[in-house]
C-alpha atoms as a PDB file:
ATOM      1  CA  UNK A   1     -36.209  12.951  41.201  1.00  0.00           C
ATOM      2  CA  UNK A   2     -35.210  12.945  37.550  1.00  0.00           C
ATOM      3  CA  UNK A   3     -31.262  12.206  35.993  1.00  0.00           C
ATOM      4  CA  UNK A   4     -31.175  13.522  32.670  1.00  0.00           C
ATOM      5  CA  UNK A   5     -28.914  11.180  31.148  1.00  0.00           C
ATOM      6  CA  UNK A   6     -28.575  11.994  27.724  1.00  0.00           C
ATOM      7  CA  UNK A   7     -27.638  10.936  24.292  1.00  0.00           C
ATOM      8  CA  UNK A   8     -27.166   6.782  25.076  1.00  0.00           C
ATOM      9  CA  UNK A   9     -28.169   5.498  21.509  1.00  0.00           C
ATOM     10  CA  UNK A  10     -24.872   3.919  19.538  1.00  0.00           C
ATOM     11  CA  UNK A  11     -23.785   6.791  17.665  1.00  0.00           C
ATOM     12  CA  UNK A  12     -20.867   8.023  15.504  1.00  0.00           C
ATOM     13  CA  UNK A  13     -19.664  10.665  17.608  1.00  0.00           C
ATOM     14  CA  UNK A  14     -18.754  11.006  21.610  1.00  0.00           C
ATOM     15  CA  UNK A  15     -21.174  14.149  21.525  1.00  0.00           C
ATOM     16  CA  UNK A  16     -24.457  11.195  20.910  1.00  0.00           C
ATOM     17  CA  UNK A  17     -25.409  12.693  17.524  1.00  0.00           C
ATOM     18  CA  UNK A  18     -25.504  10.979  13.953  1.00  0.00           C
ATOM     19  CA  UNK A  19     -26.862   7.765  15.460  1.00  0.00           C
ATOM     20  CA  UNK A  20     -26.658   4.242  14.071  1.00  0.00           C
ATOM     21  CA  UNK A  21     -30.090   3.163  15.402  1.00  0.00           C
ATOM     22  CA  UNK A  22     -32.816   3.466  17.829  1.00  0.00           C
ATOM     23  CA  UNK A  23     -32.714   0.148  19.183  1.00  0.00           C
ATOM     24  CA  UNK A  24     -29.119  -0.628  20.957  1.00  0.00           C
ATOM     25  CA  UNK A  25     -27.358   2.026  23.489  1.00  0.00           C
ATOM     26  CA  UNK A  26     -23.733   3.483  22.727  1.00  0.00           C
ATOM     27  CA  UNK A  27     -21.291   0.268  23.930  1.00  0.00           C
ATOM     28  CA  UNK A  28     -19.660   2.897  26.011  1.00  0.00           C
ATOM     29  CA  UNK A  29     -23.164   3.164  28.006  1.00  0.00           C
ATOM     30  CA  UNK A  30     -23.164  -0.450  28.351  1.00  0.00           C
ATOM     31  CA  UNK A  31     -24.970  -3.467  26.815  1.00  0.00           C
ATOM     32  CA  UNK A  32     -28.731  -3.055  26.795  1.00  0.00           C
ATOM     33  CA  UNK A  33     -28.603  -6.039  29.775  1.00  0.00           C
ATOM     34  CA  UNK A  34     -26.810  -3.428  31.705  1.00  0.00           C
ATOM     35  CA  UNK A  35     -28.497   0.060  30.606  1.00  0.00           C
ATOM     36  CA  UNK A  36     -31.752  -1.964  31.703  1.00  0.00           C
ATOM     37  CA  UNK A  37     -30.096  -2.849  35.229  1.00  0.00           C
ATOM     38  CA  UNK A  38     -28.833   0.699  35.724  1.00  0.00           C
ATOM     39  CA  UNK A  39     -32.592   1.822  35.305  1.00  0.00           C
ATOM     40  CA  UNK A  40     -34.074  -0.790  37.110  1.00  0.00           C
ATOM     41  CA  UNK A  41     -31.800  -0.062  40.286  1.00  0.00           C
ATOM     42  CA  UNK A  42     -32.253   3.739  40.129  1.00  0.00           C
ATOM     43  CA  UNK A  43     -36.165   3.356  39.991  1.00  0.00           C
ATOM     44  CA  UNK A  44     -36.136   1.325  43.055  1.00  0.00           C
ATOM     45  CA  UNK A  45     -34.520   4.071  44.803  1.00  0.00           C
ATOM     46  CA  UNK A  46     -37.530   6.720  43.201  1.00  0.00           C
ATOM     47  CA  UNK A  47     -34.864   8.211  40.818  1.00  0.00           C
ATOM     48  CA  UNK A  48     -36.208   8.675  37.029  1.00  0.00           C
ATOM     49  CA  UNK A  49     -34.083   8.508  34.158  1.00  0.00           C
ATOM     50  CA  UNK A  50     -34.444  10.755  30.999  1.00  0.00           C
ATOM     51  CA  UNK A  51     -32.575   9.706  28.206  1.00  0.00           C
ATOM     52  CA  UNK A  52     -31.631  11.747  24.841  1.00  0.00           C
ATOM     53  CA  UNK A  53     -33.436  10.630  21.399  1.00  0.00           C
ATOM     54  CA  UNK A  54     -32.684  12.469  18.400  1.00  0.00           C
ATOM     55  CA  UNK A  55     -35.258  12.959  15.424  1.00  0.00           C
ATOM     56  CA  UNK A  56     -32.968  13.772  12.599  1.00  0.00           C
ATOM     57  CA  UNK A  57     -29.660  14.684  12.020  1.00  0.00           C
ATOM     58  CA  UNK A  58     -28.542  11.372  12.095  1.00  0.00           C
ATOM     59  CA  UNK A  59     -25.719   8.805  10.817  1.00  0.00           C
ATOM     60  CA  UNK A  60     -25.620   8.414   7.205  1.00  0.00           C
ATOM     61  CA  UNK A  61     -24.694   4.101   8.371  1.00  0.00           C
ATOM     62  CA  UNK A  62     -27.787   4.215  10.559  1.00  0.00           C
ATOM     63  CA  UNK A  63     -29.627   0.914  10.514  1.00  0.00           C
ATOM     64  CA  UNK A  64     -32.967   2.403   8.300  1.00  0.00           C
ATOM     65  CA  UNK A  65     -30.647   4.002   5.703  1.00  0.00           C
ATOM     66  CA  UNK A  66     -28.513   0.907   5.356  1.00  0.00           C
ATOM     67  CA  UNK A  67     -31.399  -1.032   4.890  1.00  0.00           C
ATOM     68  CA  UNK A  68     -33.232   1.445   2.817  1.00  0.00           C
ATOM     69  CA  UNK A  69     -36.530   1.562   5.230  1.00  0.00           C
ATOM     70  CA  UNK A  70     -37.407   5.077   4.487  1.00  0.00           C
ATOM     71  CA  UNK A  71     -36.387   7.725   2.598  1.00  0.00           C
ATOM     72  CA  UNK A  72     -33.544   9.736   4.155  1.00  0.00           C
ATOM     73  CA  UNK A  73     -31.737  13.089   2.432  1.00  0.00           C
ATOM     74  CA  UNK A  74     -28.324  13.726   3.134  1.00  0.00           C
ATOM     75  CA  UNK A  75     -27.526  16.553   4.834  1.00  0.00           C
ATOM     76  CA  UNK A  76     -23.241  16.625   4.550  1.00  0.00           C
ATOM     77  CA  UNK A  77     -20.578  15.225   7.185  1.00  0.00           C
ATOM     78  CA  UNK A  78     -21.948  12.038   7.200  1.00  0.00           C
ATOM     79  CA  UNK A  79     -25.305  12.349   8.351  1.00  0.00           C
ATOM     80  CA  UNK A  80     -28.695  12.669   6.706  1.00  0.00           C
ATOM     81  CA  UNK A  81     -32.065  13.482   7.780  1.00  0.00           C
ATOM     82  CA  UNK A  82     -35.377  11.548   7.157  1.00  0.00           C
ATOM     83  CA  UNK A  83     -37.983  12.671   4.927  1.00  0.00           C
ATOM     84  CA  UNK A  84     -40.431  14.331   7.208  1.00  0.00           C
ATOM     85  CA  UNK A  85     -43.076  14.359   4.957  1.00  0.00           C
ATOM     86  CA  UNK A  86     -43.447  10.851   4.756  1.00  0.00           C
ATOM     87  CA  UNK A  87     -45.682   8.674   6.111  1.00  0.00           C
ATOM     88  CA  UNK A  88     -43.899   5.616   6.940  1.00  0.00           C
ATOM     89  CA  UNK A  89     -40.734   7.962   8.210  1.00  0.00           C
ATOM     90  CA  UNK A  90     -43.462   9.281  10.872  1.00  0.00           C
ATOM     91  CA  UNK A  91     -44.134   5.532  11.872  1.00  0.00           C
ATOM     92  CA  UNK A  92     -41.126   4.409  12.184  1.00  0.00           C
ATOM     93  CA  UNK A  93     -40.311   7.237  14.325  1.00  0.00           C
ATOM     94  CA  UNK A  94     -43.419   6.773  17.137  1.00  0.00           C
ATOM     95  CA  UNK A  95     -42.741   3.482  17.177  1.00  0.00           C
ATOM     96  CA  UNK A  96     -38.859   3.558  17.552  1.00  0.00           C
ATOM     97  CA  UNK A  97     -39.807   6.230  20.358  1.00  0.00           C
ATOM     98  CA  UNK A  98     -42.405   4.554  22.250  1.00  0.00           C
ATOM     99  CA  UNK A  99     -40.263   1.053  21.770  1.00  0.00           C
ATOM    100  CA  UNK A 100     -37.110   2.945  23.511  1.00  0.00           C
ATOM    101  CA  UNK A 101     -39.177   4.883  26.124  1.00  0.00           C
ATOM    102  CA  UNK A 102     -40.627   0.740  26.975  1.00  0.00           C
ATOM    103  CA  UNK A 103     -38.065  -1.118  26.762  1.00  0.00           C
ATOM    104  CA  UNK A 104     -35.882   0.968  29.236  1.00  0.00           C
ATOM    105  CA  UNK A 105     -38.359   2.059  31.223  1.00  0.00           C
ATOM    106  CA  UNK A 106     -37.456   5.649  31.429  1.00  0.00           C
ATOM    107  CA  UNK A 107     -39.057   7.921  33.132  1.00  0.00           C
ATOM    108  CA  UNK A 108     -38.427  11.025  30.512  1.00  0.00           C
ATOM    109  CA  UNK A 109     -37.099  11.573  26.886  1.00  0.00           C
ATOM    110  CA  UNK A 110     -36.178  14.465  25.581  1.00  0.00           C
ATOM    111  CA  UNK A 111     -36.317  14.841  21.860  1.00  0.00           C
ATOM    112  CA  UNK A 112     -33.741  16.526  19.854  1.00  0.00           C
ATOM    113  CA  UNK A 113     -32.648  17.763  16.993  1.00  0.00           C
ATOM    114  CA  UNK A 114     -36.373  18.254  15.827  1.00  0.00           C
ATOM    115  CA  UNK A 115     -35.156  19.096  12.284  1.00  0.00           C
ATOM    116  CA  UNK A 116     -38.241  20.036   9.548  1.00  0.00           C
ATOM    117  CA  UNK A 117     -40.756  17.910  11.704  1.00  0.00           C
ATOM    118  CA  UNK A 118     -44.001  19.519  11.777  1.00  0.00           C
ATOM    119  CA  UNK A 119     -45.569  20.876  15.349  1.00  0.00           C
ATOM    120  CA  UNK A 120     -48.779  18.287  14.535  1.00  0.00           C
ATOM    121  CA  UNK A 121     -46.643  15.342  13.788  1.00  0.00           C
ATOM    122  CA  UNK A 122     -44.341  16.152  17.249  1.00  0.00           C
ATOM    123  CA  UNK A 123     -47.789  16.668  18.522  1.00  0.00           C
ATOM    124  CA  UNK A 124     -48.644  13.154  17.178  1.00  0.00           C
ATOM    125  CA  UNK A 125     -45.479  11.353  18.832  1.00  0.00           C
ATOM    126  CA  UNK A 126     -45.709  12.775  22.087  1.00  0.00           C
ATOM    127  CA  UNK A 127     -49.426  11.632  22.402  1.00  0.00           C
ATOM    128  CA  UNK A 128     -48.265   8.061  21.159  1.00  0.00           C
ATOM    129  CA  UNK A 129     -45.625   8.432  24.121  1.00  0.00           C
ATOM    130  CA  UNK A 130     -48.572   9.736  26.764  1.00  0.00           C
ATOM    131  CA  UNK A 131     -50.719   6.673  25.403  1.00  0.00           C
ATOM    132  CA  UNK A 132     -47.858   4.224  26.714  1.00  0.00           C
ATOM    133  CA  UNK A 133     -46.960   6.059  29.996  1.00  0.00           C
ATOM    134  CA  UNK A 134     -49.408   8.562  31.115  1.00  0.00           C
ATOM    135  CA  UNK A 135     -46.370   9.618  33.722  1.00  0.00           C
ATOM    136  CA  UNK A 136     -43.304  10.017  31.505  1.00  0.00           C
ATOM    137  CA  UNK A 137     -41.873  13.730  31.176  1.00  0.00           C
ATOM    138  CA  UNK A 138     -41.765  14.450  26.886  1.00  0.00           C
ATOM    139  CA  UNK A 139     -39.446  17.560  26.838  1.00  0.00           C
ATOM    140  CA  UNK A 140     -37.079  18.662  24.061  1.00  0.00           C
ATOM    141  CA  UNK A 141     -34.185  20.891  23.587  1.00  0.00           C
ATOM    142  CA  UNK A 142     -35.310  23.033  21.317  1.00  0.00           C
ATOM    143  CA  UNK A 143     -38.239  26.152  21.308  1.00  0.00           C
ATOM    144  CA  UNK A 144     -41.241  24.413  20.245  1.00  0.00           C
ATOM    145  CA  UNK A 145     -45.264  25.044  20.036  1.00  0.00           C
ATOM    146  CA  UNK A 146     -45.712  21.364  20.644  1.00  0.00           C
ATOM    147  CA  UNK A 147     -46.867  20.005  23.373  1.00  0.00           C
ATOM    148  CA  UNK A 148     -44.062  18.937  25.343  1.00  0.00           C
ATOM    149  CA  UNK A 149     -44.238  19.314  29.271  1.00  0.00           C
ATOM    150  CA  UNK A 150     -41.109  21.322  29.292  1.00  0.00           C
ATOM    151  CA  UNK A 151     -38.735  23.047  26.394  1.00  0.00           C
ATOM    152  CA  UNK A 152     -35.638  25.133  27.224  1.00  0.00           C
ATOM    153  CA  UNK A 153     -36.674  28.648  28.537  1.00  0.00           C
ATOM    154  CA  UNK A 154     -33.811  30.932  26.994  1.00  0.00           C
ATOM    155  CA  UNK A 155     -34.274  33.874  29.099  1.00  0.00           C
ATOM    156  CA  UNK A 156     -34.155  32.439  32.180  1.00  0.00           C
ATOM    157  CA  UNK A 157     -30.680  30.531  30.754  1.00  0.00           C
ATOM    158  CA  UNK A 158     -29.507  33.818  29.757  1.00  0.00           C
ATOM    159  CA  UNK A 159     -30.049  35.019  32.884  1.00  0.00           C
ATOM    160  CA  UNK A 160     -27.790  32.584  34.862  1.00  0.00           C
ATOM    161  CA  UNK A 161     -25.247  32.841  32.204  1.00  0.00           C
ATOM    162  CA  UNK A 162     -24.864  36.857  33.227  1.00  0.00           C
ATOM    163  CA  UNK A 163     -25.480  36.157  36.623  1.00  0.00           C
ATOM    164  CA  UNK A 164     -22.877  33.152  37.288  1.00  0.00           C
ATOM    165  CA  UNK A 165     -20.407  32.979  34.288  1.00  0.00           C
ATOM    166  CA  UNK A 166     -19.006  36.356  34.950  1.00  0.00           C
ATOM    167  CA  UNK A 167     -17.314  37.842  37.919  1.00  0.00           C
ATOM    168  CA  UNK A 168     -18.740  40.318  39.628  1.00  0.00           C
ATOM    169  CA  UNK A 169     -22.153  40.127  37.235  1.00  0.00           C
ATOM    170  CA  UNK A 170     -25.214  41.989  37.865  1.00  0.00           C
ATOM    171  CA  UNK A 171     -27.758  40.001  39.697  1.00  0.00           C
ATOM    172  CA  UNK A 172     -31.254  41.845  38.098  1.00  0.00           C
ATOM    173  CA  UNK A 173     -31.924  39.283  35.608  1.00  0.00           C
ATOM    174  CA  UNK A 174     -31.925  36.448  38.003  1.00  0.00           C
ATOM    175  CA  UNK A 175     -36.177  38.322  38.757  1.00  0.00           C
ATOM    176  CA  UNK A 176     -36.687  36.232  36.176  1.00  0.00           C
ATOM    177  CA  UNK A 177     -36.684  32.966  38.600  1.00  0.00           C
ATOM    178  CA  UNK A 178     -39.807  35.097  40.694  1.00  0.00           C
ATOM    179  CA  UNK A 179     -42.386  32.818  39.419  1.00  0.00           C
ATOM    180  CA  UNK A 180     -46.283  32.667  40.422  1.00  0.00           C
ATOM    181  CA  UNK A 181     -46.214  28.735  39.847  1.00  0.00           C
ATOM    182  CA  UNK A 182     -43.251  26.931  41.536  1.00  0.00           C
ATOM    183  CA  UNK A 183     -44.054  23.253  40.551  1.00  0.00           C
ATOM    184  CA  UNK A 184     -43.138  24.390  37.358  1.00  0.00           C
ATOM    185  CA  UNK A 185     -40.543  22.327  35.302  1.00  0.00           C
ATOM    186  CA  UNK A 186     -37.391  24.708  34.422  1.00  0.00           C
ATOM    187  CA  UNK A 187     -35.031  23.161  32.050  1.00  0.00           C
ATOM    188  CA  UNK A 188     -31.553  24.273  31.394  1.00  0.00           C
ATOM    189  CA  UNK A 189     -30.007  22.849  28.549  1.00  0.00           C
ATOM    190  CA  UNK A 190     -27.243  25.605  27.456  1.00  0.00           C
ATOM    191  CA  UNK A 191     -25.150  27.658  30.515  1.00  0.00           C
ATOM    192  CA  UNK A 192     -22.125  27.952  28.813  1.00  0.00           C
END
């Protein structure tokens, strides 16, 4: 069993977006002593966590931009977005990644707000991610051609939105869920 956790890093807003760093989760998570224990405890009971990592989109304080690391362009409101055609930007991202995914021990990430980032360097980063933990889920929020194990599939999340946010809805879409392959991962990010 999975719990999709989401955004924990320490961010500027409630909502886990324009993030101050990689490194440290949000204080209202918890220090990283007890982030560490919550995962610890739920993997001895065979629960997974999946935690929330942005790619862009983030503060315009966060740690890298403060201390001038890589090149970041702002993007308005406060936040910027790194320069995804550089190289160092793409290291600093796998190994910020495959750091967090370690050092926490989760059991998924889901990547988001994939910005301008190309499908090879996602690509690139997830296979970094495999390298460190052949087991860990790699999904993301967002319709992608890279290889994550799962991404959002919007019909089938338009089809419980008709068939469960509405009173007295009609039922047809809901065919959708007849699938030939029922290990299949379905991920729901958006039902309302």
């Amino acid at each position: 069993s999975l719990v999709v956790i989401g955004p924990v890093c320490s961010a500027a807003t409630d909502d886990g977006n324009e993030v101050f760093g990689y490194e440290k989760p949000e204080p209202d998570v918890g220090t990283e002593e007890a982030f560490t224990g919550m995962s610890n405890s739920v993997h001895k009971e065979d629960v997974g966590i999946v935690a929330d990592l942005p790619l862009s989109v983030v503060s315009k304080n966060h740690t890298w931009v403060k201390n001038d690391l890589v090149p970041s362009i702002p993007t308005g409101d406060g936040t910027v977005d790194w320069d995804s055609s550089n190289p160092a930007t793409k290291e600093m991202i796998i190994e910020a990644v495959v750091s967090f995914v370690d050092k926490y021990k989760l059991a998924g990430i889901r990547l988001t707000k994939l910005g301008d980032f190309e499908e090879d360097f996602l690509n690139e980063v997830i296979a970094e991610i495999k390298k460190a933990d052949d087991a860990i889920y790699v999904i993301s929020t967002e319709a992608s051609t890279a290889n994550f194990d799962t991404v959002p599939n919007i019909d089938k999340m338009e089809a419980l939105k008709q068939s469960y946010v509405q009173v007295d809805p009609d039922s047809s879409p809901l065919q959708l869920f007849v699938d030939e392959n029922e290990t299949d991962i379905i991920q729901f990010d958006e039902l309302t």
